[in-house]
N, C-alpha and C. Protein backbone atom coordinates (compact mmCIF):
# COMPACT_ATOMS: atom_id res chain seq x y z
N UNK A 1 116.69 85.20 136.43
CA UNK A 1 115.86 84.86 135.25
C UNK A 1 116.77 84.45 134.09
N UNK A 2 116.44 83.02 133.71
CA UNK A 2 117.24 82.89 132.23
C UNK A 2 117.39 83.74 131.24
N UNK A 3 118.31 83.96 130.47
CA UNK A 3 118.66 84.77 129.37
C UNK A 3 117.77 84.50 128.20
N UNK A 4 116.55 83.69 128.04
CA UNK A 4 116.08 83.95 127.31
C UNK A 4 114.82 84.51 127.52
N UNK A 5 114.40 83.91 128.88
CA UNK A 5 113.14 84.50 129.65
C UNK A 5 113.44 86.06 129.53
N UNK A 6 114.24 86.55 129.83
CA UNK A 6 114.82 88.39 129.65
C UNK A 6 114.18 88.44 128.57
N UNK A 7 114.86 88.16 127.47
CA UNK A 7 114.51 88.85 125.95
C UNK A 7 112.70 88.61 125.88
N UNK A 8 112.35 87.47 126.14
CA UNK A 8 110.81 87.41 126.27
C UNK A 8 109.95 88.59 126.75
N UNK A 9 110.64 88.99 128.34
CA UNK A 9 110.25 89.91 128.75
C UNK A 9 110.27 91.44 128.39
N UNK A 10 111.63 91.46 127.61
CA UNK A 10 112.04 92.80 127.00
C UNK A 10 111.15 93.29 126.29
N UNK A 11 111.30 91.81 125.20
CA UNK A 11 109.91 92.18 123.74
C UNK A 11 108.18 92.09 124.35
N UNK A 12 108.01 91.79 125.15
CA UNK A 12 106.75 91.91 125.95
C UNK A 12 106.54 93.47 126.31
N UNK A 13 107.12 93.75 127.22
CA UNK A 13 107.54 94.78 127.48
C UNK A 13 107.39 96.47 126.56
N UNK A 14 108.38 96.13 125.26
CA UNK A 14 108.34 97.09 124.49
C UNK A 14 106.79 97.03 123.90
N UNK A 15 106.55 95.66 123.33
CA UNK A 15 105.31 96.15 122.91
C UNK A 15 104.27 96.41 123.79
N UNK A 16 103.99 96.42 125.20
CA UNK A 16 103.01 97.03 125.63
C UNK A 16 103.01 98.33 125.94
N UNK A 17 104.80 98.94 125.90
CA UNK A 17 104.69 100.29 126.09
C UNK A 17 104.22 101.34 124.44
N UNK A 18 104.28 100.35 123.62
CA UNK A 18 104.50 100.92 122.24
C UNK A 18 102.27 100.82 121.94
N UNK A 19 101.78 99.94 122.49
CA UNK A 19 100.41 99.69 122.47
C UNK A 19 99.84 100.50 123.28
N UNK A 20 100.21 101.03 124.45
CA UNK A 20 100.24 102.14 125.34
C UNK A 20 99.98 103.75 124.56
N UNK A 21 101.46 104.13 123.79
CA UNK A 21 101.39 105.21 123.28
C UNK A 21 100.70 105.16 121.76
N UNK A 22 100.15 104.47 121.36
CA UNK A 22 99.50 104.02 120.15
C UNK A 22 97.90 104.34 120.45
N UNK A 23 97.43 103.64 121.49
CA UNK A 23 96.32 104.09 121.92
C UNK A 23 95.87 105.45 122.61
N UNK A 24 96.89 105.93 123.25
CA UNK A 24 96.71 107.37 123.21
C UNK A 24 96.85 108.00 122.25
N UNK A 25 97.35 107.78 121.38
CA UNK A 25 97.39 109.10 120.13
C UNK A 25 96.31 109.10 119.78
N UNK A 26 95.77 107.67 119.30
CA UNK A 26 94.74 107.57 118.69
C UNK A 26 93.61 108.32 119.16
N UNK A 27 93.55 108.21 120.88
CA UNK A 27 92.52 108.66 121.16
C UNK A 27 92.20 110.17 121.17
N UNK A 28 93.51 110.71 120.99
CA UNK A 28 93.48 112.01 121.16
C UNK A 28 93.39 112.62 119.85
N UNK A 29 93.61 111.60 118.48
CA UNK A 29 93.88 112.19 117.43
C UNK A 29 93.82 110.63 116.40
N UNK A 30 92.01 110.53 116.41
CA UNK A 30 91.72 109.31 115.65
C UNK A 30 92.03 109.35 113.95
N UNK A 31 92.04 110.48 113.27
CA UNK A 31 91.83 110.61 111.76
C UNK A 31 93.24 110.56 111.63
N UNK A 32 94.07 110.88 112.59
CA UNK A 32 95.56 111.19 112.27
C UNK A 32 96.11 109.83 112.34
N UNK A 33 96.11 109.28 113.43
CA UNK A 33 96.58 108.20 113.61
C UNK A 33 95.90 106.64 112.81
N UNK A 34 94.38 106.62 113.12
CA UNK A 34 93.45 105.79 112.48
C UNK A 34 93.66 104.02 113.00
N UNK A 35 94.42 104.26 113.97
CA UNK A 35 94.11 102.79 114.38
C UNK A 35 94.59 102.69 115.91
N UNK A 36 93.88 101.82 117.02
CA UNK A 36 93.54 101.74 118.39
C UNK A 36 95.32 100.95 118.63
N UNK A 37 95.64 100.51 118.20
CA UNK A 37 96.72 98.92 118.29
C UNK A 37 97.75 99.16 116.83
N UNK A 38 99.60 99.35 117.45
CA UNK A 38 100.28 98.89 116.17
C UNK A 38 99.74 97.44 115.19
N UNK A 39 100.32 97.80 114.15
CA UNK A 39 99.97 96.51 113.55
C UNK A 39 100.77 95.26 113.85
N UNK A 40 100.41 94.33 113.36
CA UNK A 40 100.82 93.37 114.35
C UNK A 40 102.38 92.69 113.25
N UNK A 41 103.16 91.60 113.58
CA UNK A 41 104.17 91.31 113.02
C UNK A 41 103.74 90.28 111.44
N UNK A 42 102.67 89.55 112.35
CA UNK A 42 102.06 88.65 110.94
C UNK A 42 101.98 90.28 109.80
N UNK A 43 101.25 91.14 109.91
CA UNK A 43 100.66 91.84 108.73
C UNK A 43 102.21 92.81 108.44
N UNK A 44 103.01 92.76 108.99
CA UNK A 44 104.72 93.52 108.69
C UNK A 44 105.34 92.23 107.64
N UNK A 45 104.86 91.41 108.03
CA UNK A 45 105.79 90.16 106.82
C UNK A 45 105.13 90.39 105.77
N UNK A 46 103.69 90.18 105.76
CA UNK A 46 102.80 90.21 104.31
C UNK A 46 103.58 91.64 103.69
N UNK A 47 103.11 92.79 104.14
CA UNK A 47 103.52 94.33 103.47
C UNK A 47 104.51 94.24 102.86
N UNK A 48 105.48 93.61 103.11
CA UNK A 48 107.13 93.21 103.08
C UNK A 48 107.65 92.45 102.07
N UNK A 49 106.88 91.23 102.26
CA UNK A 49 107.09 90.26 101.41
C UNK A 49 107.10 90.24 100.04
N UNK A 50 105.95 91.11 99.92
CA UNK A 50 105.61 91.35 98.05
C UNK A 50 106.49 92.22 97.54
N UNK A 51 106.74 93.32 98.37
CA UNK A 51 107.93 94.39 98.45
C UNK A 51 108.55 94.35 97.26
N UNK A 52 109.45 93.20 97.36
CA UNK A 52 110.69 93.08 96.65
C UNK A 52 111.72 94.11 97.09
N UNK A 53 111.86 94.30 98.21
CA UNK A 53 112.54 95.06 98.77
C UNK A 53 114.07 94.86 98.83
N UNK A 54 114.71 93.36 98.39
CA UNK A 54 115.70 93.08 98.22
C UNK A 54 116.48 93.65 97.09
N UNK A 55 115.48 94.29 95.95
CA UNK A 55 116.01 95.05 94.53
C UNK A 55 116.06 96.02 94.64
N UNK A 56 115.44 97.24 95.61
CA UNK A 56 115.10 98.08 95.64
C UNK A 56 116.47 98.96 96.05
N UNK A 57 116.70 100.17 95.38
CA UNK A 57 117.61 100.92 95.85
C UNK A 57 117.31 101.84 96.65
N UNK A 58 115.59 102.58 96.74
CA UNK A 58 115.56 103.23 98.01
C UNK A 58 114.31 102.85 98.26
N UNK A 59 114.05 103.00 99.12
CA UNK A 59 112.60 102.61 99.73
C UNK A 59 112.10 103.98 100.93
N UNK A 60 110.82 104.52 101.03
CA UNK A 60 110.62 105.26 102.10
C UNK A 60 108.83 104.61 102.57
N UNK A 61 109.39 104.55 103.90
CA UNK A 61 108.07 104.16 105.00
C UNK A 61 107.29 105.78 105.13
N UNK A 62 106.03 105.23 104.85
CA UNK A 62 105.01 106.56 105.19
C UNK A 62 104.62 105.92 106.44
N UNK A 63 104.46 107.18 107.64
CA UNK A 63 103.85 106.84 108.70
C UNK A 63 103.71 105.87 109.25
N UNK A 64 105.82 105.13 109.85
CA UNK A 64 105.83 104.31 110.20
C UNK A 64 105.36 104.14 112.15
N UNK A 65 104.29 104.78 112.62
CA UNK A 65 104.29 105.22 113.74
C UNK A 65 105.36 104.76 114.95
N UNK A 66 105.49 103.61 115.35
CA UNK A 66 106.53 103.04 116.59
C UNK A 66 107.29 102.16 116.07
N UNK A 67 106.89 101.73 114.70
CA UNK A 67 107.96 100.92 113.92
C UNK A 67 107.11 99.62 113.85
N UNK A 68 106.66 99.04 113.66
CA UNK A 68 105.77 97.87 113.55
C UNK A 68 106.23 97.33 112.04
N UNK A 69 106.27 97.67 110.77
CA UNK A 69 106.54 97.34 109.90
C UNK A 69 108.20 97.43 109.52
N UNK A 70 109.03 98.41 110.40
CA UNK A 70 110.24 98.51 110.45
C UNK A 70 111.32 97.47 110.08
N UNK A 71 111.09 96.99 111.30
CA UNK A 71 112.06 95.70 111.07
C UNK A 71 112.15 94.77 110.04
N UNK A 72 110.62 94.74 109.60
CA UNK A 72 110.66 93.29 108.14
C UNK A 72 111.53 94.42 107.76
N UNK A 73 111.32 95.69 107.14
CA UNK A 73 111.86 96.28 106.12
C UNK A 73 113.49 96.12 106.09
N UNK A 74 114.00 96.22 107.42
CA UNK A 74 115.76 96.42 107.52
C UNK A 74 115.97 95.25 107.10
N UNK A 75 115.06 94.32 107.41
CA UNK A 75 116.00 93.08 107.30
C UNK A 75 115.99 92.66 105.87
N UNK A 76 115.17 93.03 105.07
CA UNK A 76 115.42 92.53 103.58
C UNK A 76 116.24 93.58 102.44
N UNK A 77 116.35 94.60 103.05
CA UNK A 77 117.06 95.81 102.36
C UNK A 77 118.16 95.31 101.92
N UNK A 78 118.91 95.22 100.80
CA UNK A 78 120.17 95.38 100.40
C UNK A 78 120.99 96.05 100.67
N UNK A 79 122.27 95.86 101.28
CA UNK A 79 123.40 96.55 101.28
C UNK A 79 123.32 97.82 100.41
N UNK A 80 124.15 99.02 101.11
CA UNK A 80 123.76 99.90 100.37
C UNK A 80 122.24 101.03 99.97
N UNK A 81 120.90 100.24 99.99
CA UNK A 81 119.98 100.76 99.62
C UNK A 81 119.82 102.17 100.76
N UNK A 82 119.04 103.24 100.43
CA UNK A 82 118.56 104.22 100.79
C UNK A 82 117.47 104.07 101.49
N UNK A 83 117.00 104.42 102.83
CA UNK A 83 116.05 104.02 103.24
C UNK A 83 115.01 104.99 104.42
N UNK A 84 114.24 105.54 104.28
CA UNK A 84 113.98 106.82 104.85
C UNK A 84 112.32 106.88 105.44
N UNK A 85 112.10 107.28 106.49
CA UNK A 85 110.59 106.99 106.75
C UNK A 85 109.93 108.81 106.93
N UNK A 86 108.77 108.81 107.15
CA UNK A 86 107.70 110.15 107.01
C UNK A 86 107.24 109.96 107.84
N UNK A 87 107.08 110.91 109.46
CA UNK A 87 106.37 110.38 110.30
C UNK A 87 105.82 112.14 110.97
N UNK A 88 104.37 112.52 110.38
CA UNK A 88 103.91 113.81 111.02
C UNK A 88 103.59 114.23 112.51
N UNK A 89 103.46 112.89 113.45
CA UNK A 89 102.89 112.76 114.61
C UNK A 89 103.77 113.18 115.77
N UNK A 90 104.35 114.36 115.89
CA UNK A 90 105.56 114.41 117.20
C UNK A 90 105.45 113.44 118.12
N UNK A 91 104.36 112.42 119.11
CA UNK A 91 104.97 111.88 119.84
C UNK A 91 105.69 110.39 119.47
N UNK A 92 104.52 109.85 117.72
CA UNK A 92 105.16 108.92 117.30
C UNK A 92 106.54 108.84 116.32
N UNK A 93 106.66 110.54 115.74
CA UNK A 93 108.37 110.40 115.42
C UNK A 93 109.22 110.28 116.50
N UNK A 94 108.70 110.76 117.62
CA UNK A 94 110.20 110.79 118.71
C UNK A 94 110.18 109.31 119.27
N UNK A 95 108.73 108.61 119.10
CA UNK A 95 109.00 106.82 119.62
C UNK A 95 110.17 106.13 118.59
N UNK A 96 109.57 106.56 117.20
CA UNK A 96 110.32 105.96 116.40
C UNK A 96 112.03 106.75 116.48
N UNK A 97 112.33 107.59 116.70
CA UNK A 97 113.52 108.06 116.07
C UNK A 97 114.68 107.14 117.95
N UNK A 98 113.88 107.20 118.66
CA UNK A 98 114.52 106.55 119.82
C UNK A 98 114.78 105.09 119.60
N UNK A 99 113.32 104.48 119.11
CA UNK A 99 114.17 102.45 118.85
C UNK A 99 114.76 102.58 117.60
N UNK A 100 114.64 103.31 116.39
CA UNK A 100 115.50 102.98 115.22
C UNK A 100 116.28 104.30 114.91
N UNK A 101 117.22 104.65 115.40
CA UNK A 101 118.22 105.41 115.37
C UNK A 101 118.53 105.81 114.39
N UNK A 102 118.99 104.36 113.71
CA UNK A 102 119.97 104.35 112.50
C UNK A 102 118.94 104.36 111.39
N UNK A 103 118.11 104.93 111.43
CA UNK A 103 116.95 105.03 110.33
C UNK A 103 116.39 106.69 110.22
N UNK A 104 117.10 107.18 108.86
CA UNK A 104 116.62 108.46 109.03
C UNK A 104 115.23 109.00 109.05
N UNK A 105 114.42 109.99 109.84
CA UNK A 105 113.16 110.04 109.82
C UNK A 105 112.71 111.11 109.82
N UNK A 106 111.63 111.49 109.22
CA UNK A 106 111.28 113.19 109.28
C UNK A 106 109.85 113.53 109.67
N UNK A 107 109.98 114.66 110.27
CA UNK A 107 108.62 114.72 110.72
C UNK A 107 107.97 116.26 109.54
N UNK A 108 107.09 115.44 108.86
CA UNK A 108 106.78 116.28 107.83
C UNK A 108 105.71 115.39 107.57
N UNK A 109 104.82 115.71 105.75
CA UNK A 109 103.80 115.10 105.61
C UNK A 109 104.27 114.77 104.80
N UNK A 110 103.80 113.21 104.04
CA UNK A 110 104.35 112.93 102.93
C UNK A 110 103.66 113.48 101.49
N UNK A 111 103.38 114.22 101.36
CA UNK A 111 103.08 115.17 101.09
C UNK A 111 104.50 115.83 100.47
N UNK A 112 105.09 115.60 101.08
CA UNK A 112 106.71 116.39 100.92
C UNK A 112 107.82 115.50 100.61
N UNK A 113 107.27 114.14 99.93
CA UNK A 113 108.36 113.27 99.79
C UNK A 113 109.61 113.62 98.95
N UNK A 114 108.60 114.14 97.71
CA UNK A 114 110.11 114.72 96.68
C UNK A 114 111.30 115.00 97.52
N UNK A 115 110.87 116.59 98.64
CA UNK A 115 112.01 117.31 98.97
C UNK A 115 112.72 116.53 99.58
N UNK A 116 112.40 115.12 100.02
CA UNK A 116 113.12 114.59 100.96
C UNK A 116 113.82 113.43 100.07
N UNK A 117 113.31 112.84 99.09
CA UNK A 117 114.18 112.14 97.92
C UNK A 117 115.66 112.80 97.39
N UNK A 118 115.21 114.14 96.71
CA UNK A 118 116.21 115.19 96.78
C UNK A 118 117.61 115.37 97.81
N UNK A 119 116.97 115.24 99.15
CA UNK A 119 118.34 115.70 99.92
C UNK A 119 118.68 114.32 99.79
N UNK A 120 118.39 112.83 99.68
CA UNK A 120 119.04 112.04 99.84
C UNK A 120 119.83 112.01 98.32
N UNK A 121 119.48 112.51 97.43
CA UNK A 121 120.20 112.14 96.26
C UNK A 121 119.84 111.96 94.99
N UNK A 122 118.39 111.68 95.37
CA UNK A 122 117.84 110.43 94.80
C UNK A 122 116.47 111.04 93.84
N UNK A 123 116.22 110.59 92.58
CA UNK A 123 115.39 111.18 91.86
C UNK A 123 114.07 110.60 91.79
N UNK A 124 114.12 109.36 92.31
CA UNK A 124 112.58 108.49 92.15
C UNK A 124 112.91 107.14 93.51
N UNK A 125 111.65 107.03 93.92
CA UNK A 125 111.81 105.55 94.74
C UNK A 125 111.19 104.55 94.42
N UNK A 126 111.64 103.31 94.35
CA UNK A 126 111.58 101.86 94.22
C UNK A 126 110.24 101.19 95.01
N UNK A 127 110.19 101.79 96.05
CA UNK A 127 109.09 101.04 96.81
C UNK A 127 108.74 102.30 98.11
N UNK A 128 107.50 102.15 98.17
CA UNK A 128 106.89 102.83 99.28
C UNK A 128 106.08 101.74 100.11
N UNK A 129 106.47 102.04 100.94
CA UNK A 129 105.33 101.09 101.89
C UNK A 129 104.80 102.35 103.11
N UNK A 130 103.00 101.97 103.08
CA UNK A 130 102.88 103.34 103.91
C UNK A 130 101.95 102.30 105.09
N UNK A 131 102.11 103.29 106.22
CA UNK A 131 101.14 102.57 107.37
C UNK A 131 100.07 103.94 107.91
N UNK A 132 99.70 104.59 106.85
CA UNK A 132 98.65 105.76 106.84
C UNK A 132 97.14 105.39 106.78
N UNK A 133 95.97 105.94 107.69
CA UNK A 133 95.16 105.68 107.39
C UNK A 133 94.30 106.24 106.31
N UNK A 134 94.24 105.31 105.20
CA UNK A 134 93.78 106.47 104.36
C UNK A 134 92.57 106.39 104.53
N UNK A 135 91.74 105.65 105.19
CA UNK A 135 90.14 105.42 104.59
C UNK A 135 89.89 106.71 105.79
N UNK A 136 90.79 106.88 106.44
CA UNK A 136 90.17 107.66 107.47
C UNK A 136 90.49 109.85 106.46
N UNK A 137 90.79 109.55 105.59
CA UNK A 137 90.69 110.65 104.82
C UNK A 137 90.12 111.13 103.88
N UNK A 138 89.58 112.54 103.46
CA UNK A 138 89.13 112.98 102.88
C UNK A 138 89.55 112.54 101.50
N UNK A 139 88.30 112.40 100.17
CA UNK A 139 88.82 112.19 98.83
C UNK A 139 89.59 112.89 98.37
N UNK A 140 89.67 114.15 98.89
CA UNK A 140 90.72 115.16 97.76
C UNK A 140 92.10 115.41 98.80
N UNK A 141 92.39 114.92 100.21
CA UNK A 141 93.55 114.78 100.96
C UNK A 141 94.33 113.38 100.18
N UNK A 142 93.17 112.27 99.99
CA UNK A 142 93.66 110.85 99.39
C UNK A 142 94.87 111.41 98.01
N UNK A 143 93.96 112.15 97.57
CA UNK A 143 94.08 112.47 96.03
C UNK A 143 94.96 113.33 95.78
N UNK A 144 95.39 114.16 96.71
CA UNK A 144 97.05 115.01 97.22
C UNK A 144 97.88 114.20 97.43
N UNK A 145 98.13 113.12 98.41
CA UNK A 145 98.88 112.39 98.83
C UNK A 145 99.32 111.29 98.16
N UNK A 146 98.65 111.06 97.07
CA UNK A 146 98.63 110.05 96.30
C UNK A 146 99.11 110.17 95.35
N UNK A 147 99.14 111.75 94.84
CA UNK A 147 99.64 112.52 93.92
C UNK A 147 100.88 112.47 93.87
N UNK A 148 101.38 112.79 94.76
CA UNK A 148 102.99 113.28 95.55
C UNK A 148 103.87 111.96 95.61
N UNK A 149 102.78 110.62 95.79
CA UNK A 149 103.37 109.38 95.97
C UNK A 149 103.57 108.51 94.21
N UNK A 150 102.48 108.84 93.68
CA UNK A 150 103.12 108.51 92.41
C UNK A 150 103.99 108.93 91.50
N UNK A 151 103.66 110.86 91.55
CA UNK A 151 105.35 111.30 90.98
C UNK A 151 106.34 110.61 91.58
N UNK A 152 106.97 110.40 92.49
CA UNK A 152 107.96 110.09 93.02
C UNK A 152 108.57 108.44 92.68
N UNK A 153 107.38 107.69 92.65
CA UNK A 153 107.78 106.46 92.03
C UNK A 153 108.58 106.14 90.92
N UNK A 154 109.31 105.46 91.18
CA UNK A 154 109.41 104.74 89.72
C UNK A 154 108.90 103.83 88.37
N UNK A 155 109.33 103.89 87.62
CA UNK A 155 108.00 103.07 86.85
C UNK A 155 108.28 101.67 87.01
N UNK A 156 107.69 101.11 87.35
CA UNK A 156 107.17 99.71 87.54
C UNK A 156 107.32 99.71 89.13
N UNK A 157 107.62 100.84 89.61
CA UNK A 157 107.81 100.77 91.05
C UNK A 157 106.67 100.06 92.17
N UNK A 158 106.85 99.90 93.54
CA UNK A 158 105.53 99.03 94.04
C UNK A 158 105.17 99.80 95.37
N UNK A 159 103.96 100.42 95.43
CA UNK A 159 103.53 100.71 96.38
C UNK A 159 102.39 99.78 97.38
N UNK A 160 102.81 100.12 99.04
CA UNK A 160 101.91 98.61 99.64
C UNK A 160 101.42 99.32 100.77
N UNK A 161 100.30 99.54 101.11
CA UNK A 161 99.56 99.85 102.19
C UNK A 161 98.78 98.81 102.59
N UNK A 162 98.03 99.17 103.64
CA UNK A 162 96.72 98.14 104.29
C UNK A 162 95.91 98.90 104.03
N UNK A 163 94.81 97.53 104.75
CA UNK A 163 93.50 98.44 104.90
C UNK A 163 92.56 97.49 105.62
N UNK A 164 91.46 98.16 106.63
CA UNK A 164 91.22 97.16 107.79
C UNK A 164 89.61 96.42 107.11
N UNK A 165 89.36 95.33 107.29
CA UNK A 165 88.42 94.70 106.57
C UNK A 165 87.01 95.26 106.83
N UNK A 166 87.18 95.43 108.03
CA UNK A 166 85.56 96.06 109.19
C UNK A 166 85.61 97.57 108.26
N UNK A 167 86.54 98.33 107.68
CA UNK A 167 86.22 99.58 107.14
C UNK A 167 85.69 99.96 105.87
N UNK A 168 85.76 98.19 105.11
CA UNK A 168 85.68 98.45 103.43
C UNK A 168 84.40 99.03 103.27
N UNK A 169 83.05 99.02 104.01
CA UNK A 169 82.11 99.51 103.81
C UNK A 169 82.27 100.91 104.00
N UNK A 170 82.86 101.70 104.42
CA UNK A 170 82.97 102.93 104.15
C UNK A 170 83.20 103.66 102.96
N UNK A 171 82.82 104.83 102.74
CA UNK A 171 82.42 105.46 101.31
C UNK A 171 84.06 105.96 101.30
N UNK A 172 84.94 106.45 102.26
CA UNK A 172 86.01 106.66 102.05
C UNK A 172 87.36 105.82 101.57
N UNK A 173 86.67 104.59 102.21
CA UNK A 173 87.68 102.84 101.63
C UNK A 173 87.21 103.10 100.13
N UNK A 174 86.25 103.05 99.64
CA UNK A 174 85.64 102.92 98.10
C UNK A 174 86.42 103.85 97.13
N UNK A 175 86.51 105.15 98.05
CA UNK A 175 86.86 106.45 97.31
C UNK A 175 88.83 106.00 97.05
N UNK A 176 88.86 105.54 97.95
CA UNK A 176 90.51 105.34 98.32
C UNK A 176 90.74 103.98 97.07
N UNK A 177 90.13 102.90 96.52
CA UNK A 177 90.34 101.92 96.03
C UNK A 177 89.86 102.42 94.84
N UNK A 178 89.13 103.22 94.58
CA UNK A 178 88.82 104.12 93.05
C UNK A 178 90.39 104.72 92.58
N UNK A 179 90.94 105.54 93.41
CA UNK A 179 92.14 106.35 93.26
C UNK A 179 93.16 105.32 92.77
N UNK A 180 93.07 104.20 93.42
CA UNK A 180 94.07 103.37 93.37
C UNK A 180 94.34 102.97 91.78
N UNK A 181 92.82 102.36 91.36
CA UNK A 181 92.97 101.97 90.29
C UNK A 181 92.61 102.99 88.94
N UNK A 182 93.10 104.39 89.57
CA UNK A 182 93.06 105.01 88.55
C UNK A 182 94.88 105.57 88.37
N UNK A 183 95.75 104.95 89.37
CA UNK A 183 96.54 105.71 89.40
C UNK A 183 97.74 104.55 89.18
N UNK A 184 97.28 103.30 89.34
CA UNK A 184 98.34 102.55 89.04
C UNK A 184 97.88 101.41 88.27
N UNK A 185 99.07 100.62 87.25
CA UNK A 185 98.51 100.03 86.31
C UNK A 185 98.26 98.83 86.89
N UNK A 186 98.58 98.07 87.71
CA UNK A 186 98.24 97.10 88.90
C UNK A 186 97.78 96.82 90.31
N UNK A 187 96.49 96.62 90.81
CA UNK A 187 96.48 96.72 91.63
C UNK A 187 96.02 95.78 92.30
N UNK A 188 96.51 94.74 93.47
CA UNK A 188 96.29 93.35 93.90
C UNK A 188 96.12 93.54 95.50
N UNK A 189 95.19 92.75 95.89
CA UNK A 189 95.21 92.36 97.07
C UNK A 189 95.36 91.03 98.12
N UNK A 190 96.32 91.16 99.02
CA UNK A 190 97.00 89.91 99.61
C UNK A 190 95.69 89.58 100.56
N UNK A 191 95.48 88.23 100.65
CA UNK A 191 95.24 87.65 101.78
C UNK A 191 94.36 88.18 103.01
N UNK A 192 93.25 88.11 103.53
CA UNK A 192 92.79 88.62 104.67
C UNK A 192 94.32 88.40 105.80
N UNK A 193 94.91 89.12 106.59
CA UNK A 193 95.74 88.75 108.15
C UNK A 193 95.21 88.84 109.14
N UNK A 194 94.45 87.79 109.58
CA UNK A 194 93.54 87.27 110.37
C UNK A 194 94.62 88.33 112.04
N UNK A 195 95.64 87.15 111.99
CA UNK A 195 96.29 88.12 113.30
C UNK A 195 96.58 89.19 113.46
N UNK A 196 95.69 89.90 113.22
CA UNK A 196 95.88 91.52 113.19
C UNK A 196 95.08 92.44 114.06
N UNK A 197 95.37 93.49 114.43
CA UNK A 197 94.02 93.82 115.59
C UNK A 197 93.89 95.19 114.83
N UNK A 198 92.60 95.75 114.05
CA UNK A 198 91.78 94.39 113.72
C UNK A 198 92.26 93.86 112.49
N UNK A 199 91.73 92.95 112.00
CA UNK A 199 92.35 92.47 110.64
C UNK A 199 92.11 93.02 109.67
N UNK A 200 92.84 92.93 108.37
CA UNK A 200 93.73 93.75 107.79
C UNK A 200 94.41 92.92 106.23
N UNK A 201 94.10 93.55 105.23
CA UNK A 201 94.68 93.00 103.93
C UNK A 201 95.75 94.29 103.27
N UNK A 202 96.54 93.61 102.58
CA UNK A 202 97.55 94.48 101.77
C UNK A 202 96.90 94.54 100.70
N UNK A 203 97.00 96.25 100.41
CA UNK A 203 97.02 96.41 98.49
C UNK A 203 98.73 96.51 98.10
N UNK A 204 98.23 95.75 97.29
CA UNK A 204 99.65 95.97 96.29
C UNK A 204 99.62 96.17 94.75
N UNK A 205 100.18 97.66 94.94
CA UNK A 205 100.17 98.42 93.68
C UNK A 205 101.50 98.56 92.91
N UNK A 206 101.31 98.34 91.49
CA UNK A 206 102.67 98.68 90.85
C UNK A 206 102.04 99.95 89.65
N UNK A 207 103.24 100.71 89.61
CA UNK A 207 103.38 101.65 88.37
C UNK A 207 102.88 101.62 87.48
C-alpha cells in the first residue's frame, strides 16, 4: 500500500476507534458526556479560530474528550504558552492522555480549575475553550461551573464553547445563554457548522 494510502488509513482508522468509544460513553453516561459522535474537524477550526490563541499565554481545554478540538489548539499555540486540559470521564482521560502525551491532563471537574492554574504557576487564563455539554446541565451546576470559569479568566479574556442547533429549544440551552450574558461583557455567535454531527455553532465570549 502507498505511503499515503497508510496515513489515509491510519486517520480513518483512529477516528472510527475514537467514534467507537465516544458512543459508548455516551450511551452509558448521556448527561456526562452529551454527545453520540466527537466533534468533527470543520467545528475544531471555527472554536479555534476566534481563539486568538496565538496571544495567549495559557489556555486550558474543558472536557477535551478524545481530542477532537486538540490539535487546532497545538497548532496555533505560541512557543512557550501553558497549555492544560480537564477531562472527568476515566475512559475519555485515558483516550486522551494516550494520543496527546505531551499535553498535560487531569481528571478532575473543572470545577477545580484554579487549583490547577496554581500548580502550573499561573494566576489567570487567556482563553478557555470547553467541549462540555452544558445544555445537558442543571441551571445551578451551569452556574457553579461558570463561576469557577470566570474567576479564573482574565479580563478581556475569551471563552468558546458549542452548542448543538437541534437543542436550542431546550429550557436548559436558554438557561445556559441567560448565564452567558450575564457573566460576560460580550457574547457572539459563529456561524451554523453544517459538517458537524449534529450541527453545531460557537459562542464566543469575552470578559
Amino acid at each position: 500500500m502507498p505511503a499515503g494510502a497508510t496515513d489515509r488509513f491510519d486517520l480513518v482508522a483512529t477516528a472510527m476507534v475514537d467514534l467507537v468509544k465516544f458512543a459508548g460513553r455516551f450511551l452509558r453516561e448521556p448527561s456526562r458526556v452529551g454527545a453520540i459522535a466527537p466533534s468533527s474537524g470543520a467545528l475544531g477550526r471555527v472554536i479555534t479560530s476566534w481563539a486568538r490563541l496565538e496571544e495567549a499565554d495559557a489556555v486550558v481545554e474543558y472536557g477535551p474528550g478524545t481530542g477532537a478540538f486538540t490539535p487546532y489548539i497545538l497548532e496555533r499555540l505560541r512557543p512557550g504558552a501553558t497549555f492544560f486540559a480537564l477531562e472527568v470521564d476515566r475512559a475519555l482521560y485515558e483516550a486522551f492522555r494516550r494520543r496527546f502525551p505531551e499535553v498535560p491532563v487531569y481528571r478532575d471537574s473543572v470545577a477545580k480549575v484554579a487549583t490547577y492554574l496554581d500548580a502550573h504557576g499561573i494566576a489567570s487564563a487567556d482563553c478557555i475553550i470547553s467541549g462540555l455539554p452544558w445544555a445537558s446541565f442543571s441551571a445551578a451546576y451551569q452556574a457553579e461551573l461558570m463561576r469557577s470559569t470566570v474567576d479564573v479568566l482574565a479580563s478581556g479574556g475569551r471563552f468558546a464553547t458549542f452548542a448543538y442547533v437541534h437543542a436550542l429549544a431546550m429550557s436548559s440551552a436558554h438557561a445556559f445563554r441567560r448565564l452567558l450574558n450575564r457573566r460576560f461583557s460580550d457574547v457572539g455567535m459563529s456561524p451554523v457548522v453544517w459538517w458537524n454531527l449534529p450541527p453545531a455553532f460557537v459562542y464566543q465570549c469575552v470578559k
